[in-house]
Protein backbone atom coordinates (compact mmCIF):
# COMPACT_ATOMS: atom_id res chain seq x y z
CA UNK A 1 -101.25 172.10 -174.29
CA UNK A 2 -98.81 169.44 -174.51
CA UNK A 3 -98.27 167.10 -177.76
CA UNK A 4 -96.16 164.40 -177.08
CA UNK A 5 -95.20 163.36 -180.54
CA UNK A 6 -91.85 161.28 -181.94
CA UNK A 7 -91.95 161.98 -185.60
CA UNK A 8 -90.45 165.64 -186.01
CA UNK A 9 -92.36 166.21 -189.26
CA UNK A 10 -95.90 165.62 -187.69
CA UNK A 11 -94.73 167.26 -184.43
CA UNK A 12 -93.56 170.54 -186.37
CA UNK A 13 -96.87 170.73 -187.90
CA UNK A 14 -98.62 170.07 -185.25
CA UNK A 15 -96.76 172.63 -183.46
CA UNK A 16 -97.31 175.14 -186.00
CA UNK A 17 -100.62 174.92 -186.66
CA UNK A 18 -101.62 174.61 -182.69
CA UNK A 19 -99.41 177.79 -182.08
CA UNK A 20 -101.01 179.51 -185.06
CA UNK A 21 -104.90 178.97 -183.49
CA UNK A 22 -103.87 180.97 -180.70
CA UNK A 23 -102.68 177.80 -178.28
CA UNK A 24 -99.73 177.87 -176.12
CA UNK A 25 -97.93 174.53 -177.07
CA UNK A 26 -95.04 172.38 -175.82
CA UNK A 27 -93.61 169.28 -177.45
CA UNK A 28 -92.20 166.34 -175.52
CA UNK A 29 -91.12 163.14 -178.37
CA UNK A 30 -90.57 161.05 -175.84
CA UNK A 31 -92.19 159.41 -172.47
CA UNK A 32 -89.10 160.75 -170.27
CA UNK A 33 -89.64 163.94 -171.23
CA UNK A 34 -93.57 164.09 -171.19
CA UNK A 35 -93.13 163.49 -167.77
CA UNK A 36 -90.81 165.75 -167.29
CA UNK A 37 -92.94 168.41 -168.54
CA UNK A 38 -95.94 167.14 -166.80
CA UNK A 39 -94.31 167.42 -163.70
CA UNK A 40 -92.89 171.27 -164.31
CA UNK A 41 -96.40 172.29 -166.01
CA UNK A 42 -100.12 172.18 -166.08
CA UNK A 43 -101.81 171.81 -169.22
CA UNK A 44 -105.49 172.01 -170.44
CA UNK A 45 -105.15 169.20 -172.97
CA UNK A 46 -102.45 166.51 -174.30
CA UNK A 47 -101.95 164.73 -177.04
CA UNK A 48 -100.64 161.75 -177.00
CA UNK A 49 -99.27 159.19 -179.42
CA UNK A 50 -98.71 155.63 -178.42
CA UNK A 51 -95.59 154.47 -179.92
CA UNK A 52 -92.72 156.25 -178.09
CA UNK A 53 -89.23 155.21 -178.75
CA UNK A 54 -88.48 154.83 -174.92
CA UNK A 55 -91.92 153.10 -174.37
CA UNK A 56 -95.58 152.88 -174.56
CA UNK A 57 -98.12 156.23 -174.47
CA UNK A 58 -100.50 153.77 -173.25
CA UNK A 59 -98.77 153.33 -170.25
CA UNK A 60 -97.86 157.00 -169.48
CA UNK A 61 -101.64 157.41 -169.63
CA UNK A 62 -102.36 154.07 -167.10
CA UNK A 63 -99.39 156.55 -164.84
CA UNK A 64 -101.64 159.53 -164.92
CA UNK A 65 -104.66 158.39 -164.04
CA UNK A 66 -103.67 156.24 -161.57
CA UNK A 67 -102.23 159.52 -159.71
CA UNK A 68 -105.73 161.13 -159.90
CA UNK A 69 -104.43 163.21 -162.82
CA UNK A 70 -107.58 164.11 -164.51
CA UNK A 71 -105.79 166.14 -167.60
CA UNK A 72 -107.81 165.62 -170.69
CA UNK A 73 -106.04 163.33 -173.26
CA UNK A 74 -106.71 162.78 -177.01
CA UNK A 75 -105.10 159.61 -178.31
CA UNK A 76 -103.16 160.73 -181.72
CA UNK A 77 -102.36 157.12 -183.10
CA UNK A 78 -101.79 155.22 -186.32
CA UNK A 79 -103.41 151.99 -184.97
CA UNK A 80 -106.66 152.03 -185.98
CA UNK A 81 -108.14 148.60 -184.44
CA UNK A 82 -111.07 148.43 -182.95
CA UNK A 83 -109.41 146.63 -179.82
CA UNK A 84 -106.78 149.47 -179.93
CA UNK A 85 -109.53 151.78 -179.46
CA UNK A 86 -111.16 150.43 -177.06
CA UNK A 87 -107.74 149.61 -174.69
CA UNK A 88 -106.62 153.62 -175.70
CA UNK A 89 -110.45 154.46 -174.25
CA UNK A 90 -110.40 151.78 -170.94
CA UNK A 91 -106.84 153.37 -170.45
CA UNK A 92 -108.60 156.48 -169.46
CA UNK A 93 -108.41 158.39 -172.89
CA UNK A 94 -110.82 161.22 -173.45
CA UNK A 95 -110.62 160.64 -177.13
CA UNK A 96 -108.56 158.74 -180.13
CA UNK A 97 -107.99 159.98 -183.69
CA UNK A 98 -106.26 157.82 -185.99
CA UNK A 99 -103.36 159.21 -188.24
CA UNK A 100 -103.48 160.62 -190.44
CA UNK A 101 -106.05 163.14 -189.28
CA UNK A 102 -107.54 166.52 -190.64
CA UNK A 103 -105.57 169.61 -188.45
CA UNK A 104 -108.30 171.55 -188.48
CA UNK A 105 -111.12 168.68 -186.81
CA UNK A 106 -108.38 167.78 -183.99
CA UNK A 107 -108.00 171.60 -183.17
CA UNK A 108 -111.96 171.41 -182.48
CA UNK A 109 -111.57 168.48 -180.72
CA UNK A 110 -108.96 170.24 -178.60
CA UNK A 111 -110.80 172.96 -177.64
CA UNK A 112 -113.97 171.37 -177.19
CA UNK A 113 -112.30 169.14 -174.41
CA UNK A 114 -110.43 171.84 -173.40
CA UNK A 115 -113.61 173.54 -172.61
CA UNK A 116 -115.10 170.97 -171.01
CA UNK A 117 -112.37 170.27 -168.05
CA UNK A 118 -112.65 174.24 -167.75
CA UNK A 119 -116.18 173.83 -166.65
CA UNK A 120 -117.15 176.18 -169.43
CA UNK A 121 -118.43 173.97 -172.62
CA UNK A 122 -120.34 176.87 -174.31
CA UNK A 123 -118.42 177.70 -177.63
CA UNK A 124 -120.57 180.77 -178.36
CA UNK A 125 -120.84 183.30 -175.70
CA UNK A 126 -122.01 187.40 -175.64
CA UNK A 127 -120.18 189.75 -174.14
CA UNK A 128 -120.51 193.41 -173.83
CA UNK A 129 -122.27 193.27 -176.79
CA UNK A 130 -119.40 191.38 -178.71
CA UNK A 131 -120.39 187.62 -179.84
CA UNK A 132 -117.25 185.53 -179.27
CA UNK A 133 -117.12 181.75 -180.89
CA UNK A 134 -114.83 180.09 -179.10
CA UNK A 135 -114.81 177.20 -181.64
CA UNK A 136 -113.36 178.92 -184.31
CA UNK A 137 -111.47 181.82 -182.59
CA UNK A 138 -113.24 184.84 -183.55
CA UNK A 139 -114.78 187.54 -182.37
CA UNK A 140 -117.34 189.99 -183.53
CA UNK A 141 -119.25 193.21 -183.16
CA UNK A 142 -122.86 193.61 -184.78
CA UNK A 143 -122.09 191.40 -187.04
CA UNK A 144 -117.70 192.62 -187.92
CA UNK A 145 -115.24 190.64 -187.08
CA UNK A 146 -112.98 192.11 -184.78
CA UNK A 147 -109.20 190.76 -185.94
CA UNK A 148 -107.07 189.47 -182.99
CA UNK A 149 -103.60 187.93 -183.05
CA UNK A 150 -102.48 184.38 -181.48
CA UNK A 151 -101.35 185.60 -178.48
CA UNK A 152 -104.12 188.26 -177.39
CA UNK A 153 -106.64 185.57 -178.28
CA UNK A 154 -104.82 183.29 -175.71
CA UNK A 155 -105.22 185.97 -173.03
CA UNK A 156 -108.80 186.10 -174.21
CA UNK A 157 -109.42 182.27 -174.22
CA UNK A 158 -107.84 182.08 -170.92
CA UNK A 159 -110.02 184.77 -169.10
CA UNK A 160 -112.76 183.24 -171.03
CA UNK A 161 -112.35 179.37 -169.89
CA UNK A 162 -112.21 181.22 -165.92
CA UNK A 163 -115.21 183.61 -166.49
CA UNK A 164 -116.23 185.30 -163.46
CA UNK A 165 -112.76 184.00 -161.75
CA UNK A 166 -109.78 186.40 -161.02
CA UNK A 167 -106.50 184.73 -163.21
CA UNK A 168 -103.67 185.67 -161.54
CA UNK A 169 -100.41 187.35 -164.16
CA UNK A 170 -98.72 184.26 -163.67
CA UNK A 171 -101.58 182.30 -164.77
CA UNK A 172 -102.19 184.25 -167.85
CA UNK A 173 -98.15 183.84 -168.34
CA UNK A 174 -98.70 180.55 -168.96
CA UNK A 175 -101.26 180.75 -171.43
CA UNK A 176 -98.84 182.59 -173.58
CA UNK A 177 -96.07 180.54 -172.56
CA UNK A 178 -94.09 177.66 -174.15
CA UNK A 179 -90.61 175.91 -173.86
CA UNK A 180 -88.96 177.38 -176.84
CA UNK A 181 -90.33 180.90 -176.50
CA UNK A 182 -89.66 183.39 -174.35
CA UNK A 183 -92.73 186.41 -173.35
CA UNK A 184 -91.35 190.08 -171.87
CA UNK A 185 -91.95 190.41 -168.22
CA UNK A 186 -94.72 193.18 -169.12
CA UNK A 187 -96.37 190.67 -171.78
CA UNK A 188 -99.97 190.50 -169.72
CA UNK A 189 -100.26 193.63 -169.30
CA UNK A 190 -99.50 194.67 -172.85
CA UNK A 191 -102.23 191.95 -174.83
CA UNK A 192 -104.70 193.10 -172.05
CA UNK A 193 -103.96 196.62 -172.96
CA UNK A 194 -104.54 195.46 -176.54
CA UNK A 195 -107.39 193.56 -176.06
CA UNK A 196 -109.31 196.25 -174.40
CA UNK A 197 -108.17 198.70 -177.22
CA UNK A 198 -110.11 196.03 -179.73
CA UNK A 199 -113.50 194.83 -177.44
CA UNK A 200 -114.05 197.74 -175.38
CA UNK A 201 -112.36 198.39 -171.58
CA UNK A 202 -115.76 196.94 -170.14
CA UNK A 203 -114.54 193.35 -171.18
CA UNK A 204 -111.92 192.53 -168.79
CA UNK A 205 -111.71 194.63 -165.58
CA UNK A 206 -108.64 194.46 -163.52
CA UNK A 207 -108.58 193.51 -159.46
CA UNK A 208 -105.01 195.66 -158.27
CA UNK A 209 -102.84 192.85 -156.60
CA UNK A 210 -104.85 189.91 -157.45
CA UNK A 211 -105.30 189.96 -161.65
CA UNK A 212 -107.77 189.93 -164.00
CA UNK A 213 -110.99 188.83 -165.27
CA UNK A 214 -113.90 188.79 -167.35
CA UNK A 215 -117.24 189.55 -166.13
């Protein structure tokens, strides 16, 4: 996801606790470089705060969706007028949370919208006999949570938001990926291997040449 965020104190915690929930996360703090990473990147979500010191979020967003650009945005904001609201919303927002907001309620607001533009708005699935809640990040076997780190429940989430689709490495790369972090060339390979060490090899099955998926 990308937060585009000017104040390095709320960014850094943002970042943090983003990257800690298992999302892959980049930071632009201005409009110039929002773009710029729009234009290098696609992202499942944004986040988006109005006042930028080289101009208006508001009109970044007016940019996007006049291109088509149907990226899911959440309006991060201290103006908390009603006819701020409602402009942030008519702007083609998906949602708006006023500062200064509980971390844990925007990360389920990120994932649920997240979920949503994946076509796959079900936060509790069953697989193989493992019950996964997407929502909260966990997974579990009859009932015992099965312990996964940030990055294999990326990989996870990733296969998860495509099920029944082949994700190609690359794509899967980019789940893991962000600007100020670099991932080993063998990195897919290695949280699948992980991942099917934890949940069982049934969970994701492997097409040779093309990727992987989940059932």
């Amino acid at each position: 996801m990308l937060v585009v965020e000017d104040s390095p104190d709320l960014a850094e915690a943002l970042l943090r606790h983003l990257r800690g929930q298992g999302h892959a996360v980049d930071h632009a703090g201005s409009v110039d470089a929002a773009e710029a990473a729009l234009d290098v990147a696609e992202y499942a979500v944004a986040l988006l705060d109005l006042g930028l010191p080289d101009g208006s979020g508001l009109d970044l967003l007016r940019r996007l969706r006049a291109k088509g650009d149907r990226l899911p945005v959440i309006i991060a904001t201290a103006r908390d007028q009603i006819s701020d609201r409602i402009a942030g919303l008519d702007a083609g927002a998906d949602d708006y949370v006023v500062k200064p907001f509980d971390l844990d309620e925007l990360g389920a607001r990120i994932r649920a919208h997240a979920r949503r533009a994946q076509g796959a708005p079900a936060a509790r699935l069953e697989i193989a006999g493992l019950e996964i809640d997407r929502a909260r990040s966990r997974v579990f076997r009859e009932g015992a949570e099965i312990r996964l780190t940030s990055r294999e429940w990326a990989v996870l989430d990733a296969l998860l938001g495509a099920r029944g689709r082949v994700l190609s490495k690359t794509a899967l790369e980019e789940a893991l990926y962000c600007f100020d972090a670099e991932i080993a060339g063998n990195a897919v390979e290695v949280y699948v291997s992980r991942l099917r060490t934890k949940l069982g090899a049934e969970v994701i099955e492997t097409r040779r040449g093309l990727g992987y998926l989940v059932p």
